[in-house]
Structure formats: C-alpha cells, structure tokens
N, C-alpha and C. Protein backbone atom coordinates (compact mmCIF):
# COMPACT_ATOMS: atom_id res chain seq x y z
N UNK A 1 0.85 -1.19 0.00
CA UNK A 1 0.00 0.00 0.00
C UNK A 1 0.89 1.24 0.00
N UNK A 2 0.71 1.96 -1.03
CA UNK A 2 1.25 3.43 -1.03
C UNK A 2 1.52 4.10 0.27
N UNK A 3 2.40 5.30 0.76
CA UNK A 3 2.19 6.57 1.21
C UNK A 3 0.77 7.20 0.77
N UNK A 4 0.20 7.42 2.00
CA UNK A 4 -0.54 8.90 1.16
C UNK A 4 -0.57 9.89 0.56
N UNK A 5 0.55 10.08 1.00
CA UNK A 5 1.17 11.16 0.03
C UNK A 5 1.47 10.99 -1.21
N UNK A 6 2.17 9.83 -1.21
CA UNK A 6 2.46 8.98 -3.17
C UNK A 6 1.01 9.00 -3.67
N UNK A 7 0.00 7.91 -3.08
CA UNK A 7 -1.09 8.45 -3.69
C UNK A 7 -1.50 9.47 -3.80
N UNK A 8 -1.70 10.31 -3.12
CA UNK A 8 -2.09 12.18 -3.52
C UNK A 8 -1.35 12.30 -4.56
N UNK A 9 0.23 12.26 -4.65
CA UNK A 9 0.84 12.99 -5.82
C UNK A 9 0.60 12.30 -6.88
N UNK A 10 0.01 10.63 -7.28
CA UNK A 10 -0.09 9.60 -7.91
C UNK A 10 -1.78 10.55 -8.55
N UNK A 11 -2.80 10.93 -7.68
CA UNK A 11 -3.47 11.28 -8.69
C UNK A 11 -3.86 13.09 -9.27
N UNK A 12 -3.03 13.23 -7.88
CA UNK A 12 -2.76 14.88 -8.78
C UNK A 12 -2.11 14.69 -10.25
N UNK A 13 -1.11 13.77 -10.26
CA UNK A 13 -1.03 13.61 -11.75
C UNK A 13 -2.08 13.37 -12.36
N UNK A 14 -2.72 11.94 -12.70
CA UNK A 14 -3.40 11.96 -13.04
C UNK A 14 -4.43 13.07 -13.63
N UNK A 15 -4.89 13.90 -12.26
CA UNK A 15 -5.65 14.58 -13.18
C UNK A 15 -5.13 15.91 -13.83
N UNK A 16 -3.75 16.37 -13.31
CA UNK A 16 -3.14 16.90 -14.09
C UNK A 16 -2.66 16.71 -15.85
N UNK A 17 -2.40 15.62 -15.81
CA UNK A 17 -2.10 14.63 -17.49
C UNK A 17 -3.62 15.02 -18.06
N UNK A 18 -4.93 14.12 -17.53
CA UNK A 18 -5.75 14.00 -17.97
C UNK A 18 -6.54 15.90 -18.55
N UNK A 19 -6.17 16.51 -17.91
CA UNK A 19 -6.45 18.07 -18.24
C UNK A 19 -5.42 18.69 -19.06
N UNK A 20 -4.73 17.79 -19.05
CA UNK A 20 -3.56 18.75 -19.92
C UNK A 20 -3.83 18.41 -21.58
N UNK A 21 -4.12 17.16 -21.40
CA UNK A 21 -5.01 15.99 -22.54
C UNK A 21 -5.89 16.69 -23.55
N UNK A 22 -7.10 16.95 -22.33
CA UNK A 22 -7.98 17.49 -23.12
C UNK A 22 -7.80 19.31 -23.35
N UNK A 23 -7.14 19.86 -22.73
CA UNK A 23 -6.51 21.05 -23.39
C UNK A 23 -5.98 21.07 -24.81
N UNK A 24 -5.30 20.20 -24.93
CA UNK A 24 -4.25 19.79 -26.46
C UNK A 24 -5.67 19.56 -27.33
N UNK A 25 -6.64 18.70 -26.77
CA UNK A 25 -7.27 18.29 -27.88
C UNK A 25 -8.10 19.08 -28.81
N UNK A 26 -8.66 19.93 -27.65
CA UNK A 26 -9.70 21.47 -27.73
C UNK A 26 -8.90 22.71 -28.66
N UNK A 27 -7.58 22.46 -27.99
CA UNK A 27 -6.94 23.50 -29.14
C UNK A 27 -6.40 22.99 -30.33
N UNK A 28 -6.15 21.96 -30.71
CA UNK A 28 -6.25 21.47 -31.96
C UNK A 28 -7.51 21.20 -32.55
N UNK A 29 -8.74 20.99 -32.02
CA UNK A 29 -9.73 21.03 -32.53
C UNK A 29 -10.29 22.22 -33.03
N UNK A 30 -9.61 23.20 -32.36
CA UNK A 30 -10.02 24.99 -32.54
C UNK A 30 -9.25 25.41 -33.99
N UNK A 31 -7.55 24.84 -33.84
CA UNK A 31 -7.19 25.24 -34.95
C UNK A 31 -7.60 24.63 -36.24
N UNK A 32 -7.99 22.81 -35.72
CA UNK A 32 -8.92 22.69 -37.25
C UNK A 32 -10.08 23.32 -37.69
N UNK A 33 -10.89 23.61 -36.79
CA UNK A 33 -11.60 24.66 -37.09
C UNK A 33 -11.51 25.69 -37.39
N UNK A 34 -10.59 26.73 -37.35
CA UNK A 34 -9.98 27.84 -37.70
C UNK A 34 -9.36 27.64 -38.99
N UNK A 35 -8.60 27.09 -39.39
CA UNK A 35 -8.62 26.63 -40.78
C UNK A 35 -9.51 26.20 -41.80
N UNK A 36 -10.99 25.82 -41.34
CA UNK A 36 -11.73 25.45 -42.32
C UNK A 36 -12.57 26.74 -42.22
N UNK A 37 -12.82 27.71 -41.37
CA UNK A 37 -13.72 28.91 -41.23
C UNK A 37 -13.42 29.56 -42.08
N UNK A 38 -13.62 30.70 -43.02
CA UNK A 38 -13.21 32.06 -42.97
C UNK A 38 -13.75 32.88 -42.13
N UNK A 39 -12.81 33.68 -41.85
CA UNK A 39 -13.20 35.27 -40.37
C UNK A 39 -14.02 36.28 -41.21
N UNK A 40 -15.07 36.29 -40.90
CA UNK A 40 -15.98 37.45 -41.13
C UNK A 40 -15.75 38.75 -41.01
N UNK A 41 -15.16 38.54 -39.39
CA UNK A 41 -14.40 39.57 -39.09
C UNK A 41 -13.35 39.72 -38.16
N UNK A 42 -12.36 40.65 -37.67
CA UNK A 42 -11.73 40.45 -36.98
C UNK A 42 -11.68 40.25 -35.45
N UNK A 43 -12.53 40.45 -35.35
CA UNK A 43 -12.88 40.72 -33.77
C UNK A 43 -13.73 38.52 -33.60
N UNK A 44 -13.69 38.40 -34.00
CA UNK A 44 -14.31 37.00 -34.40
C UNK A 44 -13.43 35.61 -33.52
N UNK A 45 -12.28 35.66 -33.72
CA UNK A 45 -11.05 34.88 -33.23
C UNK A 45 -10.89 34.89 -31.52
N UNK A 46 -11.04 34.03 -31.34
CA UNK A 46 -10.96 33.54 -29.65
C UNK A 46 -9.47 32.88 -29.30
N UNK A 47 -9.07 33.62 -28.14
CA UNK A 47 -7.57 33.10 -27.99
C UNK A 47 -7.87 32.32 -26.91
N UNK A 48 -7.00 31.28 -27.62
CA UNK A 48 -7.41 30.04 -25.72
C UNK A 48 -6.42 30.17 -24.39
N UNK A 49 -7.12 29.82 -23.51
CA UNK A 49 -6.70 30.80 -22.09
C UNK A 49 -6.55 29.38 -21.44
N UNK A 50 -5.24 29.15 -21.04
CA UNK A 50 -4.97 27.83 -20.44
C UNK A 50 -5.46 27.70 -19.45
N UNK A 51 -6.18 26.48 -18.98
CA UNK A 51 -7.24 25.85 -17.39
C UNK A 51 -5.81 26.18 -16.53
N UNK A 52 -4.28 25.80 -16.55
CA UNK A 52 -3.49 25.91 -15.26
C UNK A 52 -1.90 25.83 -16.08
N UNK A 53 -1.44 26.38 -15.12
CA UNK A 53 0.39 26.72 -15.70
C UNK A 53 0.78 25.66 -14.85
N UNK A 54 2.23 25.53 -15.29
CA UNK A 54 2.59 24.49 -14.98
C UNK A 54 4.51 25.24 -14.80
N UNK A 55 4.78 25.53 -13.58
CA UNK A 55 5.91 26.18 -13.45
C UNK A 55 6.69 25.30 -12.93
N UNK A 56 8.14 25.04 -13.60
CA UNK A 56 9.52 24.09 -13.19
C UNK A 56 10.46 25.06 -12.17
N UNK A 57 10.40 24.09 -11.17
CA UNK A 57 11.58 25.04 -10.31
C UNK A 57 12.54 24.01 -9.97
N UNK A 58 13.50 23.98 -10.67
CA UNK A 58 14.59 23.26 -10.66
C UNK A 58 15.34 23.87 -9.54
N UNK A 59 15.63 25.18 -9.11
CA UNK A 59 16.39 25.67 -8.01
C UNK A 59 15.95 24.96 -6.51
N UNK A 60 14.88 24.18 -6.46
CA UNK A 60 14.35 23.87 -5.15
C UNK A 60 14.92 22.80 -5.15
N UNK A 61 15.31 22.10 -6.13
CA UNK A 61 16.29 20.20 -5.76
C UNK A 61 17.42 20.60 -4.64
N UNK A 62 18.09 21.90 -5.60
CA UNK A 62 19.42 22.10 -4.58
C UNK A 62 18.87 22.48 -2.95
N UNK A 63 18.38 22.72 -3.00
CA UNK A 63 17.96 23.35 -1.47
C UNK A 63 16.83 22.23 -0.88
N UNK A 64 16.53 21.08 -1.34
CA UNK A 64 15.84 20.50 -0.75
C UNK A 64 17.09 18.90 -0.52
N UNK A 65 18.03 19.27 -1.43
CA UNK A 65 19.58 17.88 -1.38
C UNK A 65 19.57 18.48 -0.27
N UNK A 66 19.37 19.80 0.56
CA UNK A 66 21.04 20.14 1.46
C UNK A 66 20.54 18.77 2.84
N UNK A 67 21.16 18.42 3.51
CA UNK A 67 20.59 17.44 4.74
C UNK A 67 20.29 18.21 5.91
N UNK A 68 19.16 17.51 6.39
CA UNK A 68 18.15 18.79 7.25
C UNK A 68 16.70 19.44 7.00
N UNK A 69 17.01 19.21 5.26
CA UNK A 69 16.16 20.68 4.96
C UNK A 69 14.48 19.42 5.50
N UNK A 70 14.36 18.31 5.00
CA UNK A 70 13.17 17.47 4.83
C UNK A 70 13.45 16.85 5.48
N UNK A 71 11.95 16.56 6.34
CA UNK A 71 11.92 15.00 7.71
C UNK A 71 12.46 13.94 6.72
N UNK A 72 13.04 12.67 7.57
CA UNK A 72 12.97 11.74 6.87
C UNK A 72 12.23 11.23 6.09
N UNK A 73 10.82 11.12 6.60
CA UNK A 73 9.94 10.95 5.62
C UNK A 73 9.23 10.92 4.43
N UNK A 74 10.24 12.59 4.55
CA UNK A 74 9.42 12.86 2.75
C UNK A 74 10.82 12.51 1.69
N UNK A 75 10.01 12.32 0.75
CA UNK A 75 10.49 11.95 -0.49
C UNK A 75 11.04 12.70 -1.16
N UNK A 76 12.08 13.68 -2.07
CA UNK A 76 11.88 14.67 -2.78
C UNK A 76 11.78 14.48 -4.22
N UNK A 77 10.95 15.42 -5.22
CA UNK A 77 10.57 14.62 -6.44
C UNK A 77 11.79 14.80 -7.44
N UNK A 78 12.03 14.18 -8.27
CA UNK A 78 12.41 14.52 -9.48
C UNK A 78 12.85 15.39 -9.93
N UNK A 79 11.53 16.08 -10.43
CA UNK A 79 11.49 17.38 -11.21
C UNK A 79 10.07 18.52 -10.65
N UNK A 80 10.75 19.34 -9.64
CA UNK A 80 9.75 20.03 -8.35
C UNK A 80 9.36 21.20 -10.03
N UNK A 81 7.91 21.69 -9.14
CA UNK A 81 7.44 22.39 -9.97
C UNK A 81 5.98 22.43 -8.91
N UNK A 82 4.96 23.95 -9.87
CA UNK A 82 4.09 24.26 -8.87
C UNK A 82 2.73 24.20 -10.00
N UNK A 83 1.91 23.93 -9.85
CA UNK A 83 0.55 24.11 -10.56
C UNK A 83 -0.22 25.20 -10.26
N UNK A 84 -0.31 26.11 -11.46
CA UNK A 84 -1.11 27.29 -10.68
C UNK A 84 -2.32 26.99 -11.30
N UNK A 85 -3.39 27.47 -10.83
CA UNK A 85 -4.66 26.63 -11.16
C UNK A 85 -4.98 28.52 -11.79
C-alpha cells in the first residue's frame, strides 16, 4: 500500500495529465476549425486561455539535497514544480 502522500501525488497527476489531454485536444480542434472557417471579421477569433500553468523550479532540488532541509519521511521529487490553477 502506497504513502498517502504517493497516492495524492499519484493522482494529482493523473488529473493533471488528464487536463492537460484534453486542453491539447480542444486546441487542436479549434485550430482545425480555424482553418476550415473564414473570419468574417476580426474581432471574431478567440484566444485560448490555459485551465493551469505548470511552473519548473529546478532551483528547489538544490535546497531540498542540502541534509536537514526534509523529515525523513518525505520523499523529494524529481522534477519540483508548482501548478497554478
């Protein structure tokens, strides 16, 4: 059985991937659509406004290696980064 925490971060992915998914799909579906339209007018064109950013902070590995910084417990990831919703 997992950490709880592994599971938490196990489906924050999840539904992170799964939204990121259907983002890609919506805006490729927009630009096929935008290609088969002609613009009537200019004011017509909708810019797509991303559901959440997705910021890499690579500077936090070093400062989370130093010993001390994290209980034993925790894990540190990979590749740290923050989801702004």
């Amino acid at each position: 059985d997992p950490a709880p925490h592994e599971e938490f971060r196990t489906q924050v992915r999840k539904v992170f991937y799964a939204d990121k998914e259907q983002a890609e799909k919506r805006a490729c579906a927009a630009r096929q659509g935008q290609s088969k339209q002609t613009q009537v007018d200019e004011g017509g064109s909708q810019s797509s406004v991303p559901l959440l950013w997705k910021i890499d902070l690579p500077e936090v590995s070093t400062v989370l290696s130093q010993r001390g910084i994290l209980p034993a417990s925790f894990v540190p990831v990979e590749h740290p980064h923050a989801v702004v919703l």
